[in-house]
Protein backbone atom coordinates (compact mmCIF):
# COMPACT_ATOMS: atom_id res chain seq x y z
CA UNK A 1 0.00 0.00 0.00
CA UNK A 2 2.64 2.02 0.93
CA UNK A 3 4.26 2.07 -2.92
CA UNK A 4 0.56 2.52 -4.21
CA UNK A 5 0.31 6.16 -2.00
CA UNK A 6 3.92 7.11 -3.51
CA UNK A 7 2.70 6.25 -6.57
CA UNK A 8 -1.07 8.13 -5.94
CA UNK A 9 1.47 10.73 -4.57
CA UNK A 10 3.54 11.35 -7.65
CA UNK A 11 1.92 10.56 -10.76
CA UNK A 12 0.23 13.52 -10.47
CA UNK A 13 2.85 15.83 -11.14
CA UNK A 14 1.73 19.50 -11.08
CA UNK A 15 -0.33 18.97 -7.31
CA UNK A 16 3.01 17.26 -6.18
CA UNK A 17 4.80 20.36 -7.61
CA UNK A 18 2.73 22.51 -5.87
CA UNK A 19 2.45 20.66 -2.46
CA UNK A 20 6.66 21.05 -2.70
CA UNK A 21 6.72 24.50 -3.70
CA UNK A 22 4.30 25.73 -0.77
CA UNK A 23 6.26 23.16 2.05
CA UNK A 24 9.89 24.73 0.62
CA UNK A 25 8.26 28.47 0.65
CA UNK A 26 7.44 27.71 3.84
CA UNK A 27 10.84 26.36 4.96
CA UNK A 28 13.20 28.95 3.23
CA UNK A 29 11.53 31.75 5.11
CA UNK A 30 11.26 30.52 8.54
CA UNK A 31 14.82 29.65 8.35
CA UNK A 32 16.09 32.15 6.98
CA UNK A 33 14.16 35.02 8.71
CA UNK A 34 15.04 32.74 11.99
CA UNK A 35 18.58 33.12 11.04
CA UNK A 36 19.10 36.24 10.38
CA UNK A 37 17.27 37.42 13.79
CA UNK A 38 19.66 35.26 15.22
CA UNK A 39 22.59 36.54 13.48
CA UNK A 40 21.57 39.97 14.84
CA UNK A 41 20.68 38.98 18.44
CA UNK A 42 24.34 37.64 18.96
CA UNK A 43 25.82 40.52 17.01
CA UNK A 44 24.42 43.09 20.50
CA UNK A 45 26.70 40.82 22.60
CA UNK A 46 29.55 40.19 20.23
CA UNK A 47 31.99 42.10 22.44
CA UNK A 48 31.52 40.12 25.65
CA UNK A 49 31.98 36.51 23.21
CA UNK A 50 35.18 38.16 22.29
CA UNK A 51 36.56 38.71 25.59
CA UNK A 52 36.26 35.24 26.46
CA UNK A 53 39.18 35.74 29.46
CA UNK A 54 36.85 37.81 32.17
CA UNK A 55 34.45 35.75 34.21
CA UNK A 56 32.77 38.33 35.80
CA UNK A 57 31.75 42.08 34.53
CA UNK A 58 31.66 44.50 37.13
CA UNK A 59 29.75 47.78 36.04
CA UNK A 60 27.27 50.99 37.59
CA UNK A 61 24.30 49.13 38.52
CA UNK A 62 22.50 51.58 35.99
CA UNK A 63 23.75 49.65 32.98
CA UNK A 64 21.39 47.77 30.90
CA UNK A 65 23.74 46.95 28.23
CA UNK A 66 27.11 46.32 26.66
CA UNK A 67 26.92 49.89 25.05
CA UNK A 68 25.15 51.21 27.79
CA UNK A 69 28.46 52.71 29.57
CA UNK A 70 28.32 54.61 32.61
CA UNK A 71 31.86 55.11 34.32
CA UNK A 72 33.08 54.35 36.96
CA UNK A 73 35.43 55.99 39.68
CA UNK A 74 38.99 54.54 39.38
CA UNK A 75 38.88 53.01 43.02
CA UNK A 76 35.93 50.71 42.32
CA UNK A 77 39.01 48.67 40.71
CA UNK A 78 40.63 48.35 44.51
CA UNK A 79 37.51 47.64 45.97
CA UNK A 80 36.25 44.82 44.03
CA UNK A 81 40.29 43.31 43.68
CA UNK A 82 39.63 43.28 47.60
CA UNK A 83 36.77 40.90 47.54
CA UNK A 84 37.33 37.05 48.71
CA UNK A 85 37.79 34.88 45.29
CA UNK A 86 38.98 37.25 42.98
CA UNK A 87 42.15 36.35 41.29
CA UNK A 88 42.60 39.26 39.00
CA UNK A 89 40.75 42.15 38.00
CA UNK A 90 41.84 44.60 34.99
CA UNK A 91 40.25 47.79 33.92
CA UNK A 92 38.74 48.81 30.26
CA UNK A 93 37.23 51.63 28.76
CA UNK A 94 34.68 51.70 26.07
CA UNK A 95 33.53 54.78 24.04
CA UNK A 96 32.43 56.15 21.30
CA UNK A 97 35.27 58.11 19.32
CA UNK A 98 35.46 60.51 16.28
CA UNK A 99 38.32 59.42 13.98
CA UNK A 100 39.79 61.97 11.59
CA UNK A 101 40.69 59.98 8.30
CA UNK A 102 43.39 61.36 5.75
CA UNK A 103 40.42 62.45 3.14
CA UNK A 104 39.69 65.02 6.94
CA UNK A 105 35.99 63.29 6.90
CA UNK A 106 34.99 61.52 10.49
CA UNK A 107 34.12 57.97 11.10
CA UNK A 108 32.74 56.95 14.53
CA UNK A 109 34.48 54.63 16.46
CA UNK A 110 34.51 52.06 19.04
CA UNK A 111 37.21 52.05 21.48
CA UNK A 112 38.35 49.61 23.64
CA UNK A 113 41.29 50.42 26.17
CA UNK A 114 43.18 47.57 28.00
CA UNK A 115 44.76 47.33 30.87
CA UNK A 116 48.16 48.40 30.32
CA UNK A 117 50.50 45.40 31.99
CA UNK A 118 47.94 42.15 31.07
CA UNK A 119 46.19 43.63 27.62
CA UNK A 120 43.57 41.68 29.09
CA UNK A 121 39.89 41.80 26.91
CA UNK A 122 42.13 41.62 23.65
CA UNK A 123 41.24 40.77 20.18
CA UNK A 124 40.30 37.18 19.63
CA UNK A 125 42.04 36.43 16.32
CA UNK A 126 44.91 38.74 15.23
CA UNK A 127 45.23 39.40 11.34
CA UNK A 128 48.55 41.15 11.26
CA UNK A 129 51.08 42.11 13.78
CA UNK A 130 50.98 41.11 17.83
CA UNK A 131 48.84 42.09 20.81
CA UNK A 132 51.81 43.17 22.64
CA UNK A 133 52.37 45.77 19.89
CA UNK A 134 49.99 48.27 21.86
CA UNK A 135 52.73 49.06 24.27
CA UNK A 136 54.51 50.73 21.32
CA UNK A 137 53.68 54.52 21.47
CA UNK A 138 50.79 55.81 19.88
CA UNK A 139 49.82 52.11 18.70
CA UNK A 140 46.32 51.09 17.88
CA UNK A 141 44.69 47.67 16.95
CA UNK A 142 42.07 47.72 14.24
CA UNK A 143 39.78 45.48 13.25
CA UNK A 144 40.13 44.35 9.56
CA UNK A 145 36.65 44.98 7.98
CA UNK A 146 36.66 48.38 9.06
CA UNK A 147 40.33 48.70 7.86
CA UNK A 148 38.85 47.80 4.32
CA UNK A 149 35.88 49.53 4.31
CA UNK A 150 34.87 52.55 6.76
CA UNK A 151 38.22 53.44 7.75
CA UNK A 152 39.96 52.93 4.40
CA UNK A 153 42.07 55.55 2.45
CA UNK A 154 39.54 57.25 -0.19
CA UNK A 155 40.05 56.30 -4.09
CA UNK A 156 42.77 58.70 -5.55
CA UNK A 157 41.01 58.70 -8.60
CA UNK A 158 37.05 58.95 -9.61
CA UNK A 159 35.65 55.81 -9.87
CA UNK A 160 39.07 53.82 -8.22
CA UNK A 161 38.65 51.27 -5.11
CA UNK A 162 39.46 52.86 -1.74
CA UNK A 163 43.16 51.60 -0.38
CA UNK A 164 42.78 49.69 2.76
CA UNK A 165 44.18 50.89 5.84
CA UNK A 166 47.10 49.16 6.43
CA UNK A 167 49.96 48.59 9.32
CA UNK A 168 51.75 51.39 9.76
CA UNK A 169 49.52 54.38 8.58
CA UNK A 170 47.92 56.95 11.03
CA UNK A 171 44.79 58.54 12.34
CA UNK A 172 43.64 61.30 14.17
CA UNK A 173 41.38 60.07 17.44
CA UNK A 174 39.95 63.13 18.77
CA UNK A 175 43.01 65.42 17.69
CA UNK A 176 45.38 62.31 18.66
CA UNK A 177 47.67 60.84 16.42
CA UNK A 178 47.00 56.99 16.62
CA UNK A 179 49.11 54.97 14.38
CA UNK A 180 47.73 51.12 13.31
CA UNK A 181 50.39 48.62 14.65
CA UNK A 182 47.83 45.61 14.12
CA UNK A 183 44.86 44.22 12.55
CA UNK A 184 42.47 42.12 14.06
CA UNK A 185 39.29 39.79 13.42
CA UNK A 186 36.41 40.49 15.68
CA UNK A 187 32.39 40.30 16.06
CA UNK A 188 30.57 42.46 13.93
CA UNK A 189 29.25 45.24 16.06
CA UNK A 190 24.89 45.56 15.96
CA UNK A 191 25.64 49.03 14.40
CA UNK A 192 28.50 48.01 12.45
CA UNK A 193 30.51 50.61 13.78
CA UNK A 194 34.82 50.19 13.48
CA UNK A 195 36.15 48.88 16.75
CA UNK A 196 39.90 50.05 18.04
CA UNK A 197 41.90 48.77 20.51
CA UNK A 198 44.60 50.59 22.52
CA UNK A 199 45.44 50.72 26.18
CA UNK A 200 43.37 52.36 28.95
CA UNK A 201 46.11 54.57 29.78
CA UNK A 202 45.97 55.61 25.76
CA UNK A 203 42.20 55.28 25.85
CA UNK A 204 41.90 58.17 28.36
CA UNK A 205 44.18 60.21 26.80
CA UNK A 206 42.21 59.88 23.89
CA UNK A 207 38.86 60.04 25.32
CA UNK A 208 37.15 63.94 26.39
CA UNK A 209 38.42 65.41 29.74
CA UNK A 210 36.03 63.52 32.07
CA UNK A 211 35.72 62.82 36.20
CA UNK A 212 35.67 59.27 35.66
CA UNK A 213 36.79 56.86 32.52
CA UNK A 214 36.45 53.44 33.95
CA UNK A 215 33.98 51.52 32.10
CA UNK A 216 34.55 48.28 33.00
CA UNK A 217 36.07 46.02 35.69
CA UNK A 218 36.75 42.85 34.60
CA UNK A 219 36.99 40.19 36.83
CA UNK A 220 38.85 36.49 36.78
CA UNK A 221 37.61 34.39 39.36
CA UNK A 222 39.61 31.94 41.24
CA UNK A 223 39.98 28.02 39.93
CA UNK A 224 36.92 26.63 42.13
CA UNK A 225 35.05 29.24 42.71
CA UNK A 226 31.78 29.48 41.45
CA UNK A 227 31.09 32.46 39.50
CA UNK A 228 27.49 33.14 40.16
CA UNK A 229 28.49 33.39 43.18
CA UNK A 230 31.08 35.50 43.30
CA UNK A 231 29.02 37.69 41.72
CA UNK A 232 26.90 38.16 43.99
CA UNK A 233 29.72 38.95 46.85
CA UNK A 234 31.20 41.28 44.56
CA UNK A 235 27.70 43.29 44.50
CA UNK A 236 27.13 42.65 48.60
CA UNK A 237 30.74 44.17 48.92
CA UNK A 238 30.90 47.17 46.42
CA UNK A 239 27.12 47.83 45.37
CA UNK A 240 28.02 47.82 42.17
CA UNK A 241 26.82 45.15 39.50
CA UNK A 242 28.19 41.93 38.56
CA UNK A 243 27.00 39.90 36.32
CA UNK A 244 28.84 36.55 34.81
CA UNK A 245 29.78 36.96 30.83
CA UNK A 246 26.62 34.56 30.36
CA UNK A 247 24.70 36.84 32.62
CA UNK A 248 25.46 39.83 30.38
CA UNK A 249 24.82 38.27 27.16
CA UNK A 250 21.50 37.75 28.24
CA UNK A 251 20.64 40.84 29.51
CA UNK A 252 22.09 42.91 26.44
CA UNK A 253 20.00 40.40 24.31
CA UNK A 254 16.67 41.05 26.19
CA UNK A 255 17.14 45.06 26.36
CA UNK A 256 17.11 44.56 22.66
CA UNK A 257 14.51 42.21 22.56
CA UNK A 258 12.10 44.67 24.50
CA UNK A 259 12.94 48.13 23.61
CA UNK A 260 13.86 47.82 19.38
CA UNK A 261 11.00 46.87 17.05
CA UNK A 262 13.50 43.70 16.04
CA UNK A 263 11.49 40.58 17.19
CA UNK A 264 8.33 42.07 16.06
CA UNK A 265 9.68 42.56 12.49
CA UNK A 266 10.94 38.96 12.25
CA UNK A 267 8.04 37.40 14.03
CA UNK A 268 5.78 39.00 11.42
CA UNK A 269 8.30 37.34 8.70
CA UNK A 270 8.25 33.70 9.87
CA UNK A 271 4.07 33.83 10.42
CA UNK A 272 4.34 34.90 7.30
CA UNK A 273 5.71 32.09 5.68
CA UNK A 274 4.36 29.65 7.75
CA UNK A 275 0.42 30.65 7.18
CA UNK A 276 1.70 31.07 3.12
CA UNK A 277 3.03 27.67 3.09
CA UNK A 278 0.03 26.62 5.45
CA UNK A 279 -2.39 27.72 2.83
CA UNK A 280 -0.61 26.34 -0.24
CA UNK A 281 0.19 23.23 0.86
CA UNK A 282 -2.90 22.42 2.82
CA UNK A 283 -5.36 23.08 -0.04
CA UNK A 284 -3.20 21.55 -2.64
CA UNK A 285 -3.37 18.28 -0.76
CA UNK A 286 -6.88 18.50 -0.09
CA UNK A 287 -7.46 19.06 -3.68
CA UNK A 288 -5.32 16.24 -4.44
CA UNK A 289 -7.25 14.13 -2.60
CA UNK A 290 -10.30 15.07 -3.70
CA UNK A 291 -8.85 14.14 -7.01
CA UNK A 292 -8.31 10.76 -5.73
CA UNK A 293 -11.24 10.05 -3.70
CA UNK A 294 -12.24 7.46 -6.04
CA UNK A 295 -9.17 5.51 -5.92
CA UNK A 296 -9.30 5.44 -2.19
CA UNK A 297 -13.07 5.00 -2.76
CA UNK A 298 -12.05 1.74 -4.44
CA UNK A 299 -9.63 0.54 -2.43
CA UNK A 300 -12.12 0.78 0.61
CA UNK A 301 -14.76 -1.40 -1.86
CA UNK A 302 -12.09 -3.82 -1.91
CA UNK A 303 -11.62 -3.94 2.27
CA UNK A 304 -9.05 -1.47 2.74
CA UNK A 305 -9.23 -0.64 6.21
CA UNK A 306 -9.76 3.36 7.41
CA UNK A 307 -6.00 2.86 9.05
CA UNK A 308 -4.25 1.82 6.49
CA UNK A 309 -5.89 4.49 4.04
CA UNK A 310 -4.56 7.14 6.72
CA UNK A 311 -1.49 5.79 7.04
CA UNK A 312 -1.04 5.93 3.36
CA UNK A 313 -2.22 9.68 3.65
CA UNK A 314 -0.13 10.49 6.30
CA UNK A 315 3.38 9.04 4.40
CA UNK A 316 1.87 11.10 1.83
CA UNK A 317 2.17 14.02 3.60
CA UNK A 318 5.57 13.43 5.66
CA UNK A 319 7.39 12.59 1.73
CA UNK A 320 6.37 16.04 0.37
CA UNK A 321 7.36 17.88 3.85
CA UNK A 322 10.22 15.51 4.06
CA UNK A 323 11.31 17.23 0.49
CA UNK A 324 10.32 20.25 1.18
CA UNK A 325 11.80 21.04 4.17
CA UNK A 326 15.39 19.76 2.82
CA UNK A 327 15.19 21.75 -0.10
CA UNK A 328 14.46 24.49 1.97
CA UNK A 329 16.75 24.51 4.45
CA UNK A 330 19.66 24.06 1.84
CA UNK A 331 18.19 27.59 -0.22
CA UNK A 332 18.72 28.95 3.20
CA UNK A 333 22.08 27.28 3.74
CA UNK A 334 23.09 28.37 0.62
CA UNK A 335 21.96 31.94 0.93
CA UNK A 336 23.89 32.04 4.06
CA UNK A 337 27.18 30.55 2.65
CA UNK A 338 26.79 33.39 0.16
CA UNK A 339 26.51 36.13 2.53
CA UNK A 340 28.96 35.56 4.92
CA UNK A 341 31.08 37.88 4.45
CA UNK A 342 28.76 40.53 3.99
CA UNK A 343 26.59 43.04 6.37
CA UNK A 344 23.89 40.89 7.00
CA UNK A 345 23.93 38.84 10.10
CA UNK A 346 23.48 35.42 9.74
CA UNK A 347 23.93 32.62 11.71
CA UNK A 348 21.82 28.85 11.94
CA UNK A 349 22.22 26.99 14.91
CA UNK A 350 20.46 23.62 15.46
CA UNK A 351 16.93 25.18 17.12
CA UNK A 352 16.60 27.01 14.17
CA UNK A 353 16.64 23.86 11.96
CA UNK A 354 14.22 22.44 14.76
CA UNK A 355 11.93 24.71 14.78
CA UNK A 356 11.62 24.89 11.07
CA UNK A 357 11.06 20.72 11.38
CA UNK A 358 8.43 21.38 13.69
CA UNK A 359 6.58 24.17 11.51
CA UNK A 360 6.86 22.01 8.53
CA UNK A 361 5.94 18.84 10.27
CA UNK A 362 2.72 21.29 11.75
CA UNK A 363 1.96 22.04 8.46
CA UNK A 364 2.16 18.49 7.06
CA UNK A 365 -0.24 17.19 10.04
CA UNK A 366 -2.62 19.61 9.38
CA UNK A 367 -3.05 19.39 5.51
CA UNK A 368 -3.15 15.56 6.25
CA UNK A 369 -5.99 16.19 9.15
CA UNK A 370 -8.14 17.30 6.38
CA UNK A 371 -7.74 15.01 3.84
CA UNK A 372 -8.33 12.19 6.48
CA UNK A 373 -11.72 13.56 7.09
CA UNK A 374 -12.80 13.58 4.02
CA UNK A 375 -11.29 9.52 3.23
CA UNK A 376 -12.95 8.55 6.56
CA UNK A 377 -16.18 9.50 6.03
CA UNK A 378 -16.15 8.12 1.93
CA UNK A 379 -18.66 5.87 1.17
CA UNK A 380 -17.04 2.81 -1.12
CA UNK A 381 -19.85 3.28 -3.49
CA UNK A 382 -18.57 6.43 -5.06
CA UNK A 383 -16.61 4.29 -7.22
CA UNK A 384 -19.83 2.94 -8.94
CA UNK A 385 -20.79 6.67 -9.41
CA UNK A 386 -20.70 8.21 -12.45
């Protein structure tokens, strides 16, 4: 029976077409649209996944974010070095910059400054040059797609490709002369913005005249202690926050989540595709079966049990979604393959494949529900019917 339903299934060639077309519709755009909102959800946190050395963030209890800096007073560094299970702590700043390029336009920056002695909260992957090259004076790390695109030396000529910044040329940070000693691979920022490194004590110089320029402690914890909570004696002891790197992932992703218009957007995207591919594929199958009522018809005249008529139905069903959702998933695949080295975030982990399974397999079930009601109630004598 099974090879008769494939057969039922597939001989008629423009309702299978259009059963495969509405399941891969369906498919592509969940996916996809799930991927992307992914892509951009990690890209808010991208700086703490970089620093993957601190266990603990210590920061003004006002922050809500990882761009959300408010600075602290240079002896919050003391105090929270002070507290029981703390093996190191190092400071960093974080600000927004203006950098003068040669062409005299300005290009907003992100700038990180290290601690001076442990360049602790470095770069990840290094392109060119060392991390240790920061001590050298005036020496900035940058990271490479800004060094070929938004910090990059303008076209000499009309219509010519802009040079990329390379090791060894100079900016201007805020009147400072900064020259590039190193280029570096790092998270894409949610505003795409150029990120610098340097050292605090550069950082500071670089950064406006203000009271206070710590933005950061960061905090190793000792090997055994538990980092939740040391957390929490770090806030008991300073009243200051502290959140693990985890922690703060998850509380810059959910500041996003509730105050930008992102999930909405998306969420309207993937309903989207899964009531299109809901609508298409469910009433092409139902019309297919209609089609076929008086082959099941006959097969019932000839004792073919209701279960084994649904079970045909139902493999039916789970072969199209089967196909569907695998040709799908690969157009998605494949559209993220191409854009990876673009602007648009993108990234597919395995719940996003899941939950594409699940909407397709939803939308298999229910396209099947109603073609089992109509083979359940048939009446064998349709076949005699002309």
């Amino acid at each position: 029976m099974n090879f008769v339903a494939l057969k039922m299934l597939i001989g008629d060639r423009a309702k299978y077409i259009g059963i495969l077309i509405g399941l891969t519709f369906a498919s592509l755009l969940i996916t996809q649209q799930a991927s992307i909102f992914w892509g951009l959800m990690t890209r808010t946190y991208g700086q703490i996944s970089d620093m993957g050395q601190p266990d603990i963030w210590v920061m003004d209890p006002k922050v809500q974010f990882i761009d959300d800096v408010k600075p602290l007073q240079s002896t919050e560094l003391y105090r929270v070095r002070g507290v029981e299970g703390v093996e190191w702590v190092a400071p960093l700043y974080k600000g927004l910059l203006k950098a003068r390029l040669s062409n005299g336009s300005f290009q907003t920056v992100i700038c990180l400054g290290l601690d001076d002695s442990t360049l602790i909260g470095g770069p990840p992957e290094m392109v060119e040059g060392e991390l240790e090259d920061l001590r050298r004076a005036e020496g900035v790390i940058v990271d490479v797609v800004a060094a070929q695109g938004k910090l990059a030396k303008p076209a000499a000529t009309e219509g010519g490709k802009p040079t990329p910044l390379k090791v060894g040329d100079t900016l201007e940070i805020n009147d400072h002369r900064a020259v590039v000693v190193g280029l570096c691979r790092v998270s894409r920022t949610f505003q795409s913005q150029p990120v610098v490194f340097t050292t605090f004590s550069r950082a500071t110089t670089f950064a406006p005249r203000e009271r206070k320029l710590l933005s950061f402690v960061l905090v190793g914890a000792k090997p055994g202690v538990d980092q939740a909570e040391l957390s929490a004696r770090i806030r008991a002891a300073t009243g200051l926050a502290a959140w693990t790197a985890d922690e703060f992932k998850v509380m810059t992703m959910k500041y996003f989540l509730k105050y930008t218009g992102i999930p909405v957007n998306f969420g309207i995207a993937v309903l989207l595709g899964f009531l299109i591919g809901t609508v298409i594929a469910g009433q092409t199958f139902y019309n297919f079966t209609l089609e076929n009522i008086r082959q099941f018809g006959a097969l019932k005249a000839m004792g073919t049990g209701n279960g084994t008529l649904l079970r045909m139905i139902l493999l039916q069903s789970l072969l199209a979604g089967s196909i569907g959702y695998g040709i799908g998933v690969g157009l998605a695949s494949a559209f993220g393959l191409l854009t990876r080295n673009t602007e648009l975030a993108f990234r597919m982990p395995w719940w996003v494949l899941t939950a594409s399974a699940g909407a397709v397999l939803f939308i298999c079930m229910l396209s099947a529900l109603l073609s089992i009601r109509k083979v359940v109630k048939l009446e064998p004598a349709i076949v005699f019917k002309s």
